[in-house]
Protein backbone atom coordinates (compact mmCIF):
# COMPACT_ATOMS: atom_id res chain seq x y z
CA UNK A 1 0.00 0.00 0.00
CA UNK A 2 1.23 3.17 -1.24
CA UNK A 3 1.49 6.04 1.58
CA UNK A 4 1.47 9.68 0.43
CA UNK A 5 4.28 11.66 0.96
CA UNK A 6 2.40 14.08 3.46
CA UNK A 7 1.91 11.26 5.66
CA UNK A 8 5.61 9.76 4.93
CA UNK A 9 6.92 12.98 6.62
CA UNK A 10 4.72 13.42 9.42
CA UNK A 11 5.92 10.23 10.43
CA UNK A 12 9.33 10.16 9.95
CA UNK A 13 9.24 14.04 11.89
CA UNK A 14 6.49 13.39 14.73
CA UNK A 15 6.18 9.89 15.26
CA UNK A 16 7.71 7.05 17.10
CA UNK A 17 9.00 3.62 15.51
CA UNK A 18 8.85 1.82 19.17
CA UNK A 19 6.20 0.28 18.95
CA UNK A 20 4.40 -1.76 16.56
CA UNK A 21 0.82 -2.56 15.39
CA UNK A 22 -0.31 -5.91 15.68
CA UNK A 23 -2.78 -6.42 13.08
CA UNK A 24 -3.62 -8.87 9.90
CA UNK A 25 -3.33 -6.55 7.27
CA UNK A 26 -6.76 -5.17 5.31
CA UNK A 27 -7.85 -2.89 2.62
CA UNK A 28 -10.26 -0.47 1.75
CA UNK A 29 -9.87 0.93 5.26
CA UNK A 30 -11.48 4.64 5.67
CA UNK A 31 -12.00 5.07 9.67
CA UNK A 32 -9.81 4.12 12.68
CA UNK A 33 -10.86 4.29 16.12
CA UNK A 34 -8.29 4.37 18.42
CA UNK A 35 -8.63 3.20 21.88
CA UNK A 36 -6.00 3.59 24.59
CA UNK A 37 -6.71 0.82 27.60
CA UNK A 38 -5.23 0.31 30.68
CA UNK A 39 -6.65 -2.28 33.30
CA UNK A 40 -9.87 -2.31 31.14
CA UNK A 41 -10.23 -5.57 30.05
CA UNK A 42 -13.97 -6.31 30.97
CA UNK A 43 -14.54 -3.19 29.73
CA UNK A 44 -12.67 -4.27 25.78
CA UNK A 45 -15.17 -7.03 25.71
CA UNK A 46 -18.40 -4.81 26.33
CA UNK A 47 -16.74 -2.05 23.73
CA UNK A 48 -16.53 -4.57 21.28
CA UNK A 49 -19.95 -5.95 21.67
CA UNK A 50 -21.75 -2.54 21.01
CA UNK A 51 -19.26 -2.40 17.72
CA UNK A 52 -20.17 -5.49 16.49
CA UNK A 53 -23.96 -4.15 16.38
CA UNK A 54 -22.91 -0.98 13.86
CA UNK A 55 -24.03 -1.78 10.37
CA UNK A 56 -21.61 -4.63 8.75
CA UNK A 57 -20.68 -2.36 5.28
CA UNK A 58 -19.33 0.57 7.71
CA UNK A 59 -18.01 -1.91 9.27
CA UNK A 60 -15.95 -3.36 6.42
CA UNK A 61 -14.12 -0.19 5.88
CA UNK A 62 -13.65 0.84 10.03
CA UNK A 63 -10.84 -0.60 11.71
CA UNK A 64 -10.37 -0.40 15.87
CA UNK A 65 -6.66 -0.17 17.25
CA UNK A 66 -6.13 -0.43 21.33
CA UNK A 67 -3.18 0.96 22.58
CA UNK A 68 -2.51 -1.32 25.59
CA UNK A 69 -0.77 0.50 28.12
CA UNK A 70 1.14 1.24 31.74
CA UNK A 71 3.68 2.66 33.10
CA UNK A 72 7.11 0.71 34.10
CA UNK A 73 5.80 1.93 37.76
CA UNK A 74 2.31 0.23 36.86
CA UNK A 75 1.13 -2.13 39.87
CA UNK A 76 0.98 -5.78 39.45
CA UNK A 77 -2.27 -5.61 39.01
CA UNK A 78 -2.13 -2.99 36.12
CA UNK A 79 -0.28 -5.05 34.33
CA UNK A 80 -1.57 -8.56 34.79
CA UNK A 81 -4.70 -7.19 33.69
CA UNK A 82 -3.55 -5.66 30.59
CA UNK A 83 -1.89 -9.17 29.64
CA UNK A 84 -5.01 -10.03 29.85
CA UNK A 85 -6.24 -7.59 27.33
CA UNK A 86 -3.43 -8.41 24.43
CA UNK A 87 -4.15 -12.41 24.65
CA UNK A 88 -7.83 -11.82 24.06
CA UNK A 89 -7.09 -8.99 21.17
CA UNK A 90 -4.26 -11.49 20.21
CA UNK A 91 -6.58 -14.83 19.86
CA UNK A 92 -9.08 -12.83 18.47
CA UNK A 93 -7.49 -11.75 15.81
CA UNK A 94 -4.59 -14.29 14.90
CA UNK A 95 -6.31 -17.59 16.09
CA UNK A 96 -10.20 -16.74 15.90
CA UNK A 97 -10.60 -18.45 18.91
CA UNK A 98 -14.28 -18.23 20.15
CA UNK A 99 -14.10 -21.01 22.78
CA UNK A 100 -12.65 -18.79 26.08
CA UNK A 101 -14.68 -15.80 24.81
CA UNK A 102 -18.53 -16.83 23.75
CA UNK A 103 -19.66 -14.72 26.00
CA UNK A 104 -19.23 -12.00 23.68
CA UNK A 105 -20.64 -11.13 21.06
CA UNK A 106 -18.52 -10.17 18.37
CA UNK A 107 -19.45 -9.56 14.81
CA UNK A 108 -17.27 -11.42 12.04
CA UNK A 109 -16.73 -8.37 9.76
CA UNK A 110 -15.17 -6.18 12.84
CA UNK A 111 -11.42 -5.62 12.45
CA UNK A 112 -9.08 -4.62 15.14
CA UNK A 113 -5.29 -4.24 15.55
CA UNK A 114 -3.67 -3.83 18.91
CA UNK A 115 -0.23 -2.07 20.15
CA UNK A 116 1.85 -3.38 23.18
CA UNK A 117 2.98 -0.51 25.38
CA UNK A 118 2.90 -2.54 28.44
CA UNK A 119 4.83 -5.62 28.35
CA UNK A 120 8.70 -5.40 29.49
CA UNK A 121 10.37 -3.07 26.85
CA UNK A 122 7.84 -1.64 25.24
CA UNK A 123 5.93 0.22 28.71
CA UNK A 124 5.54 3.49 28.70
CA UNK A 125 7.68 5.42 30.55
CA UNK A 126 7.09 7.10 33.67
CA UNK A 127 8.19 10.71 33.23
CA UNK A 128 6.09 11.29 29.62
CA UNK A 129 3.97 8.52 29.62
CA UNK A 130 0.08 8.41 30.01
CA UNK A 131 -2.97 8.50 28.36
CA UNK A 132 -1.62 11.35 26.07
CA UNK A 133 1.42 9.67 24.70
CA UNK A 134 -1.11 6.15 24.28
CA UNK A 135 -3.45 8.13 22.06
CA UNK A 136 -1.06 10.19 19.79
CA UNK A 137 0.81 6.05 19.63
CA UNK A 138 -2.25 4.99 18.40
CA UNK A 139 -3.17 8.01 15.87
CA UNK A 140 0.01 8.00 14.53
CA UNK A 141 -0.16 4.42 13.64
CA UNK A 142 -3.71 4.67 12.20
CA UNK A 143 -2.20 6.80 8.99
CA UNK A 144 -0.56 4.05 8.15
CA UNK A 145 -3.84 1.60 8.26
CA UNK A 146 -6.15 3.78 5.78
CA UNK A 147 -6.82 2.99 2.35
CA UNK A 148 -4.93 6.65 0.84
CA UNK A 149 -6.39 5.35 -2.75
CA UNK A 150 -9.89 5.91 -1.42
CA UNK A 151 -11.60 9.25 -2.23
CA UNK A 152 -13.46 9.29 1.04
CA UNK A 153 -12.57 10.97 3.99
CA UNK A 154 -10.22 8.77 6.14
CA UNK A 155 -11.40 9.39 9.66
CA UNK A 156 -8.95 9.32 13.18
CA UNK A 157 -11.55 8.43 15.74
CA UNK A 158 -11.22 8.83 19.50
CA UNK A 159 -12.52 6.40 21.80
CA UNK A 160 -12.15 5.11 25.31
CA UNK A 161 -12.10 1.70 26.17
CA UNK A 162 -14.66 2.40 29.06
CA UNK A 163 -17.49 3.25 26.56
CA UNK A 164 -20.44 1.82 24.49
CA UNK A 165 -21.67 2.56 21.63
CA UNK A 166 -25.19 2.55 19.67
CA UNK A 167 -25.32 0.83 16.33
CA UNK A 168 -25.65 4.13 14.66
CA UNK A 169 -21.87 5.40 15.81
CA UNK A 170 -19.58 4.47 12.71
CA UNK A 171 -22.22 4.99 10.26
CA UNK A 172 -23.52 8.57 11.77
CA UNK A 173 -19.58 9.50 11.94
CA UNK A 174 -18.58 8.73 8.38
CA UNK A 175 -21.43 10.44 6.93
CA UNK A 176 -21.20 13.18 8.99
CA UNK A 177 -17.51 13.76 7.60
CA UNK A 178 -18.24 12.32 4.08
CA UNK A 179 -21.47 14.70 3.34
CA UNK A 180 -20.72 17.73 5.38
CA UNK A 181 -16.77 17.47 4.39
CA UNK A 182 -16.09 18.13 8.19
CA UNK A 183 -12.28 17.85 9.04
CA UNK A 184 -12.93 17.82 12.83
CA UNK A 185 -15.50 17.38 15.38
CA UNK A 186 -17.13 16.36 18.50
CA UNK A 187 -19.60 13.35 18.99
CA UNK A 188 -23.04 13.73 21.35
CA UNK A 189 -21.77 11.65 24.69
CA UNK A 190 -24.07 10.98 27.68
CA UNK A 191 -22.18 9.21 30.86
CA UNK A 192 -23.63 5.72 32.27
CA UNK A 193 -23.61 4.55 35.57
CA UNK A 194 -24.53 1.48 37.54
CA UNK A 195 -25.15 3.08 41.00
CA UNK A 196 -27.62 6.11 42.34
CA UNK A 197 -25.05 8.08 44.27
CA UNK A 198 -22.68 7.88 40.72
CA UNK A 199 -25.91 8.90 38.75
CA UNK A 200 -26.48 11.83 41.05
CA UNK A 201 -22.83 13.18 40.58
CA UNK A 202 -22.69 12.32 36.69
CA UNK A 203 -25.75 14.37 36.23
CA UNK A 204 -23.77 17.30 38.60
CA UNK A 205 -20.84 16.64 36.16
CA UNK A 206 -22.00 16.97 33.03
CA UNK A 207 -24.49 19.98 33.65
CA UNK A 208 -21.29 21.53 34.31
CA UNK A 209 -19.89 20.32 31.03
CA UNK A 210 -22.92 21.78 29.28
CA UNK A 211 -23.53 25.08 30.62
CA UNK A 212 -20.20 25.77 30.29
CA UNK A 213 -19.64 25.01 26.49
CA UNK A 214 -23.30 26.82 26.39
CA UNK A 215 -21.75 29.90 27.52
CA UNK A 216 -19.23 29.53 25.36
CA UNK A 217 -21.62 29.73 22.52
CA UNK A 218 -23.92 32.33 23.95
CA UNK A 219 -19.95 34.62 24.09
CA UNK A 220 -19.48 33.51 20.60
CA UNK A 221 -15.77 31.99 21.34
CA UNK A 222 -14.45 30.17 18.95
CA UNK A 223 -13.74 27.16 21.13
CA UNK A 224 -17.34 26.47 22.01
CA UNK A 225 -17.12 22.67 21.61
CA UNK A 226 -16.83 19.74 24.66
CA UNK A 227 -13.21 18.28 25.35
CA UNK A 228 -14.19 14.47 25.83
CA UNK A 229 -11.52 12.34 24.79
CA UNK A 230 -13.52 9.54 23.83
CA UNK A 231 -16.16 12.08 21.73
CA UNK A 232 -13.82 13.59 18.63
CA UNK A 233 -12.72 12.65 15.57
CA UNK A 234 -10.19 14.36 12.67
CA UNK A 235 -9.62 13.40 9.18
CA UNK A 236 -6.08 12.88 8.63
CA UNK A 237 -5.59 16.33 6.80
CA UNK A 238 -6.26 18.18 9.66
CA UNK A 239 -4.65 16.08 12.44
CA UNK A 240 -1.18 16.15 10.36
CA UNK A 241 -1.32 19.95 9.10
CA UNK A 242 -1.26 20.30 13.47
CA UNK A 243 1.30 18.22 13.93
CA UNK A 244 -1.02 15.15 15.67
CA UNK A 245 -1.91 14.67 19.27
CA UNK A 246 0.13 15.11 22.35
CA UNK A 247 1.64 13.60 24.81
CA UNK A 248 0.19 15.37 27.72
CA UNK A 249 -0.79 13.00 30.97
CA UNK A 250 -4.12 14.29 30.79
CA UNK A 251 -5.98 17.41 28.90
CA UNK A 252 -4.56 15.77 26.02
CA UNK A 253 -8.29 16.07 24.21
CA UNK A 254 -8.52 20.02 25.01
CA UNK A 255 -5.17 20.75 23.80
CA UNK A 256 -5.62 18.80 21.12
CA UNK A 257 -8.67 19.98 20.33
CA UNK A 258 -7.68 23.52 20.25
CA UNK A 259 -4.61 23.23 18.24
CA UNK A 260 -8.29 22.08 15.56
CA UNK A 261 -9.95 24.90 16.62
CA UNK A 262 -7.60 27.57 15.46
CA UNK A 263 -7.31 25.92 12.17
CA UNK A 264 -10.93 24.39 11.50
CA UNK A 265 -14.26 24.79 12.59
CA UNK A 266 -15.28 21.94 15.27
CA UNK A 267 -18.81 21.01 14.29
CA UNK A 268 -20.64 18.44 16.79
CA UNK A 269 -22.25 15.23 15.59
CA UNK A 270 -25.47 14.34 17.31
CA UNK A 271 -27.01 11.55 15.71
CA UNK A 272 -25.58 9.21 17.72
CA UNK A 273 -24.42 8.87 21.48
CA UNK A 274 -21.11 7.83 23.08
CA UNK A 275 -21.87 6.58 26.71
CA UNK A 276 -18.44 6.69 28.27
CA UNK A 277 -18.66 5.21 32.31
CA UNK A 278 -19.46 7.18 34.52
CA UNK A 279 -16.94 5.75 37.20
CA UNK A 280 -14.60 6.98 39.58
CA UNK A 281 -11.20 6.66 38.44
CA UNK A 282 -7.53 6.61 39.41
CA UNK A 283 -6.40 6.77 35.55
CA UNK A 284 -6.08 10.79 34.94
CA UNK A 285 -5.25 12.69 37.81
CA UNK A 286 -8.40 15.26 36.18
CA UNK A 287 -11.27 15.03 34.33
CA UNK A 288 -14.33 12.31 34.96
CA UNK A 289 -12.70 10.30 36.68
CA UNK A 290 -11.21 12.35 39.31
CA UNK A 291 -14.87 14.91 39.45
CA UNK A 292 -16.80 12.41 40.34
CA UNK A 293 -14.07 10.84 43.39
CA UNK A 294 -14.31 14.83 44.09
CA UNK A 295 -17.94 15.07 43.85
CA UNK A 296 -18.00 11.89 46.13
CA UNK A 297 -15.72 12.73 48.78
CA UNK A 298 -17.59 16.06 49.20
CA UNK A 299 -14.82 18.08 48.02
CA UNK A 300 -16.38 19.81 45.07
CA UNK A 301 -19.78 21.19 45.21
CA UNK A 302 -22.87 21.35 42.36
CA UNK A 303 -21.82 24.95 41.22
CA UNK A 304 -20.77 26.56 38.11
CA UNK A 305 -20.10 29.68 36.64
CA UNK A 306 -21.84 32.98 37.35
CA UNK A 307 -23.20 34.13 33.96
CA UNK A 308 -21.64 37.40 34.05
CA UNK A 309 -18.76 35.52 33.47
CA UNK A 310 -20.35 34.94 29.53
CA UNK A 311 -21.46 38.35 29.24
CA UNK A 312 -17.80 39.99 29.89
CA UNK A 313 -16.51 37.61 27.53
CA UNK A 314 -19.34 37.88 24.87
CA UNK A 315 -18.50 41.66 24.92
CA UNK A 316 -14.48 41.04 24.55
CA UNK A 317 -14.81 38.77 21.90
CA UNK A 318 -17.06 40.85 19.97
CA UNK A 319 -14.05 43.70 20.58
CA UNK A 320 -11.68 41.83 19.85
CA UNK A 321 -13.01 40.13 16.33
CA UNK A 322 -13.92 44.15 15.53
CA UNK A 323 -11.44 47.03 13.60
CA UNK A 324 -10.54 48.17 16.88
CA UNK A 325 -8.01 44.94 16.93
CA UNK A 326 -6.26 46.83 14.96
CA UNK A 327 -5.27 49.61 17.51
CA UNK A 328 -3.89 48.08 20.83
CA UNK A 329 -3.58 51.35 22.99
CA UNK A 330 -7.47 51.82 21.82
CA UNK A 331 -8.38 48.27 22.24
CA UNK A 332 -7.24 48.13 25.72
CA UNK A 333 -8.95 51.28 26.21
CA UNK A 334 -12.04 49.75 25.29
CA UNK A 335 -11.73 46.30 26.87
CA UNK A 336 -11.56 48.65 30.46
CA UNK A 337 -15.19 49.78 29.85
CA UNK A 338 -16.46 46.40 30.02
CA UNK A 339 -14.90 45.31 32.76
CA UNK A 340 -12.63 46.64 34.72
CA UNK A 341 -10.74 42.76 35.64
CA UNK A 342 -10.78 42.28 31.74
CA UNK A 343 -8.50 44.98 31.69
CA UNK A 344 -6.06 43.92 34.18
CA UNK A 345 -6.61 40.49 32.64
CA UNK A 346 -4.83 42.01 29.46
CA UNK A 347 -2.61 44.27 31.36
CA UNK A 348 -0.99 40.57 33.52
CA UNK A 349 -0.69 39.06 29.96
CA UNK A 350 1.41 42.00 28.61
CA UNK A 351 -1.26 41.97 25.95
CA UNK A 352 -0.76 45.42 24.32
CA UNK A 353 3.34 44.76 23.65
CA UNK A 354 2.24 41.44 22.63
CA UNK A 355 -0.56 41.99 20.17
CA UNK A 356 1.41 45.07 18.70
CA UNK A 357 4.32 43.02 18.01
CA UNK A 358 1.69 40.39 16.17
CA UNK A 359 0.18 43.15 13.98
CA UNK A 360 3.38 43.96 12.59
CA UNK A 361 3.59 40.59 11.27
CA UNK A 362 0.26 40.33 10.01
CA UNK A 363 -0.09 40.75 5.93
CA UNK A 364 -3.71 40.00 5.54
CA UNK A 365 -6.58 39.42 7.18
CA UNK A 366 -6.28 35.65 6.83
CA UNK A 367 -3.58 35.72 8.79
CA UNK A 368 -5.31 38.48 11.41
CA UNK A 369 -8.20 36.50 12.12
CA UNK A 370 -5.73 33.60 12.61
CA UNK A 371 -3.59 35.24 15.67
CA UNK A 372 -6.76 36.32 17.20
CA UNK A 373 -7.89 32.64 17.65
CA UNK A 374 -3.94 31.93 18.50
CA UNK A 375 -3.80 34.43 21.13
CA UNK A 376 -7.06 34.40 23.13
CA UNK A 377 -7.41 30.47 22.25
CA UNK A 378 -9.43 28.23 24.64
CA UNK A 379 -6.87 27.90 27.23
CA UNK A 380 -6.46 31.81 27.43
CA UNK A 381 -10.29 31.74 27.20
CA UNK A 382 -10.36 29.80 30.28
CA UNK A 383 -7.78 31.62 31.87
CA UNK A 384 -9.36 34.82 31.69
CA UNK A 385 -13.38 33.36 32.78
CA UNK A 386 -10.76 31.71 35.81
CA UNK A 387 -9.60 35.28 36.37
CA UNK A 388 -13.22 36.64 36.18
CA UNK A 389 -14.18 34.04 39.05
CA UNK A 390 -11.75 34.71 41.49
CA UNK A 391 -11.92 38.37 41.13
CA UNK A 392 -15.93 40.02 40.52
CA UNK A 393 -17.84 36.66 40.30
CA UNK A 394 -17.50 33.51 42.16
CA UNK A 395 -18.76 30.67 41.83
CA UNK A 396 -22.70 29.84 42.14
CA UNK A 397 -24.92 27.52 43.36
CA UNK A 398 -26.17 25.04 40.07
CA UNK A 399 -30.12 25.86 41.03
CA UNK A 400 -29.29 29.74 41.44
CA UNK A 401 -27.41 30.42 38.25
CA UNK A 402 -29.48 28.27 36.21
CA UNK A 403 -32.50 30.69 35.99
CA UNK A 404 -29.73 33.73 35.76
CA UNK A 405 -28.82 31.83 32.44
CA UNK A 406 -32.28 30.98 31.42
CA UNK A 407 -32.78 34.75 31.48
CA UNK A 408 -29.90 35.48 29.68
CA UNK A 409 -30.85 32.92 26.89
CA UNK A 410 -34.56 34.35 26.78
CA UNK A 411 -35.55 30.94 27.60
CA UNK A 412 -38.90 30.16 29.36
CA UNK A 413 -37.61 27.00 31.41
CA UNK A 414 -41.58 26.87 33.02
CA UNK A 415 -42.68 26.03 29.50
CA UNK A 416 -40.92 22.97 28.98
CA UNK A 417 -41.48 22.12 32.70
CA UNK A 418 -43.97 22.13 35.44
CA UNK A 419 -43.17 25.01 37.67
CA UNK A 420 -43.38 22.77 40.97
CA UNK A 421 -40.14 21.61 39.98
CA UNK A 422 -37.96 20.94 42.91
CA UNK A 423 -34.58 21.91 43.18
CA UNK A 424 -32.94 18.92 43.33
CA UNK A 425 -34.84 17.63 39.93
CA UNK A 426 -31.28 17.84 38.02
CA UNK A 427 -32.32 15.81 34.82
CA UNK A 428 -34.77 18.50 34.16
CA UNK A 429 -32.00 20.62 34.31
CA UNK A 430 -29.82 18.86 32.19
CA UNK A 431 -32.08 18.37 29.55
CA UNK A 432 -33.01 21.88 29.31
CA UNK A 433 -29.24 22.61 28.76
CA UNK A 434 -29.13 19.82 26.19
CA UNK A 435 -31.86 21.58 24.36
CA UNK A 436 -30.30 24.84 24.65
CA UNK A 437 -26.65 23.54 23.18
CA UNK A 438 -28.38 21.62 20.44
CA UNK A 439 -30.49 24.75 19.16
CA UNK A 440 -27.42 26.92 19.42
CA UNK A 441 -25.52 24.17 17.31
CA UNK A 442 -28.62 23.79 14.79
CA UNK A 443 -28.24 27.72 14.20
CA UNK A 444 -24.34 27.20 13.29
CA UNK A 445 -24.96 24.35 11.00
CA UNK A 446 -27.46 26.31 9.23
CA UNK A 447 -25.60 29.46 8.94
CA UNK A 448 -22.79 27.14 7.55
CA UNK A 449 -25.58 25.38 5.12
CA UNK A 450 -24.88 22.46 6.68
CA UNK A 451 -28.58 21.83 7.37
């Protein structure tokens, strides 16, 4: 199989020749899911089953790599567990042994590969290793599985080994790319859990998640998207022109995802659902995982944002996408009458010397509107709504700010629901905010004639 030169390079720059794909070679492959796992073999099995029940011609052209991993400093049990994991991927794809795993339903047409990063020699190592440097192993190693003859897109997917999926995920994801010609985006995800005091936490969680990246789109940021590792997918173009994923120990999906962000629009696929666990977990020392051990150990509290948080930012991005970019001293100037911590926000990240010295290099507006999404990118985004919290607007109670953002929105919450709704109802909640984010995203996809 030929391999285009673009690819060629990005390898031979960016990439690692450590370690190796196991796989049985096959052709006419157009989307790769890659799946970092560590300790998660009950969890491979039950991944596998919900892929075996996606339609069997998407099927024929999808291939799904683990990236078995630990650390050298792993415990026993880490890596017993994950030897585990690579005789069961092994057998089931060199020996087609169906005897030690009946149990599980796999479908005939599903093809998978797997990488050892966690038997003697080939474990990750402790200082840069983690779920970061598993990922970008396993993206890197998917350009060299696609079918580059194909004129379809050829799709990096991102998955976690702790998830199902419905039957409509690979299908709903290739079309997505194929018909709207997306080059990156996000995937509608929805955590399960098996116990009540998980469920009520999860729920906590992800109205977090959501009326965050809802503010986000009510400010009109660029980076108004969700940063779930197992919810994204890239077509190669746009995962080499960034120079692939990174090797960070955790946040590796929100860095990642932003390096997209300045480059492409991140559009959000919601006709089908990714239902990653909703467990505690010892794997990424944030994230999840580590909210919902927080949540549980009464150490963070159902809260989010105060609004005004979206409205100062709303205001500075509309500023800062106007002429008056153009003119630091006047810019600055401008960005004190909104708020008076936006200001010192700027002044603490030298922004004037900075964004002067930009504009000199600037030759077209291209390349303008380009350093604006470099500069105040989602990390400075978040720095700055951060900066907003500690300093005019803490943090509020879920139930409190809620209606504050209704408001804001001009959305009549009593309409959709019955106005003795107690405060503790948080599905209500969270499926107002789910309607919310969806009818902001139906707008963008329609001003982008993707509807």
């Amino acid at each position: 199989m030929t391999i285009p030169e673009t690819v060629k390079n990005y390898l031979n720059k960016r990439s690692s020749d450590k370690w190796k794909l196991e796989w049985e070679r096959k052709d006419g492959i157009e989307n790769v899911v890659v799946v970092p796992a560590i300790s998660e073999f009950e969890n491979i099995k039950r991944l596998i089953e919900s892929l075996s029940k996606n339609d069997e011609q998407i099927l024929d052209k999808s291939f799904i790599l683990f990236v078995v991993n630990n650390l050298s400093s792993s415990t026993e049990d880490v890596k017993g567990d994950n030897k585990k994991s690579i005789e069961f991927l092994s057998n089931l794809i060199f020996n087609k042994s169906s005897v030690l795993f009946s149990s599980t339903f796999i479908n005939p047409n599903l093809k998978f590969g797997y990488v050892d990063a966690s038997s003697k020699d080939n474990e990750l190592d402790n200082k840069s290793g983690g779920v970061g440097l598993a990922r970008k192993i396993g993206m890197d190693l998917a350009l060299t599985v696609f079918d580059h003859a194909s004129n379809k897109k050829k799709i990096v997917i991102s998955l976690d080994a702790d998830c199902v999926v419905e039957n409509s995920y690979l299908p709903a994801i290739n079309h997505s790319f194929n018909e709207w010609d997306l080059n990156a985006a996000t995937i509608e995800f929805a955590h399960s859990s098996d116990s009540q005091s998980d469920d009520e936490a999860i729920l906590c969680y992800e109205i977090f998640l959501r009326y965050y990246v809802i503010g986000l789109l009510f400010a009109k940021s660029h980076f108004a998207y969700h940063t779930i590792g197992s919810a994204f997918a890239c077509d190669i173009e746009a995962y080499i022109k960034v120079g692939g994923m990174n090797t960070r120990q955790a946040a590796e999906d929100f860095y990642f995802l932003q390096k997209l962000a300045k480059v492409y629009p991140i559009y959000k696929i919601n006709s089908t659902i990714v239902r990653p666990s909703a467990r505690q977990s010892w794997r990424v020392p944030f994230g999840t995982g580590k909210s919902l051990m927080e949540f549980e150990n009464g150490r963070r509290q159902f809260s989010v944002y105060d609004p005004n948080v979206f409205i100062v930012l709303k205001e500075w991005n509309e500023l800062f996408d106007s002429d008056y970019a153009l003119n630091p001293e006047v810019l600055l100037h401008k960005a004190k009458d909104i708020h008076l911590e936006l200001y010192y926000y700027l002044i603490q990240k030298d922004f004037p010397a900075k964004w002067r010295k930009i504009l000199e290099n600037c030759n077209s507006e291209r390349q303008l509107n380009y350093q604006r999404r470099n500069w105040f990118d989602a990390f400075n985004t978040l720095k700055l709504i951060h900066h907003l919290r500690d300093t005019a607007f803490p943090m509020q109670e879920t139930v409190l700010a809620l209606p504050k953002m209704f408001d804001l929105l001009n959305y009549d919450f009593k309409e959709d629901y019955d106005t003795q709704i107690e405060k503790n109802d948080i599905k209500k909640y969270l499926n107002a905010l789910i309607k919310i984010e969806n009818s902001f995203l139906n707008i963008l996809l329609a001003e982008n004639k993707l509807l």
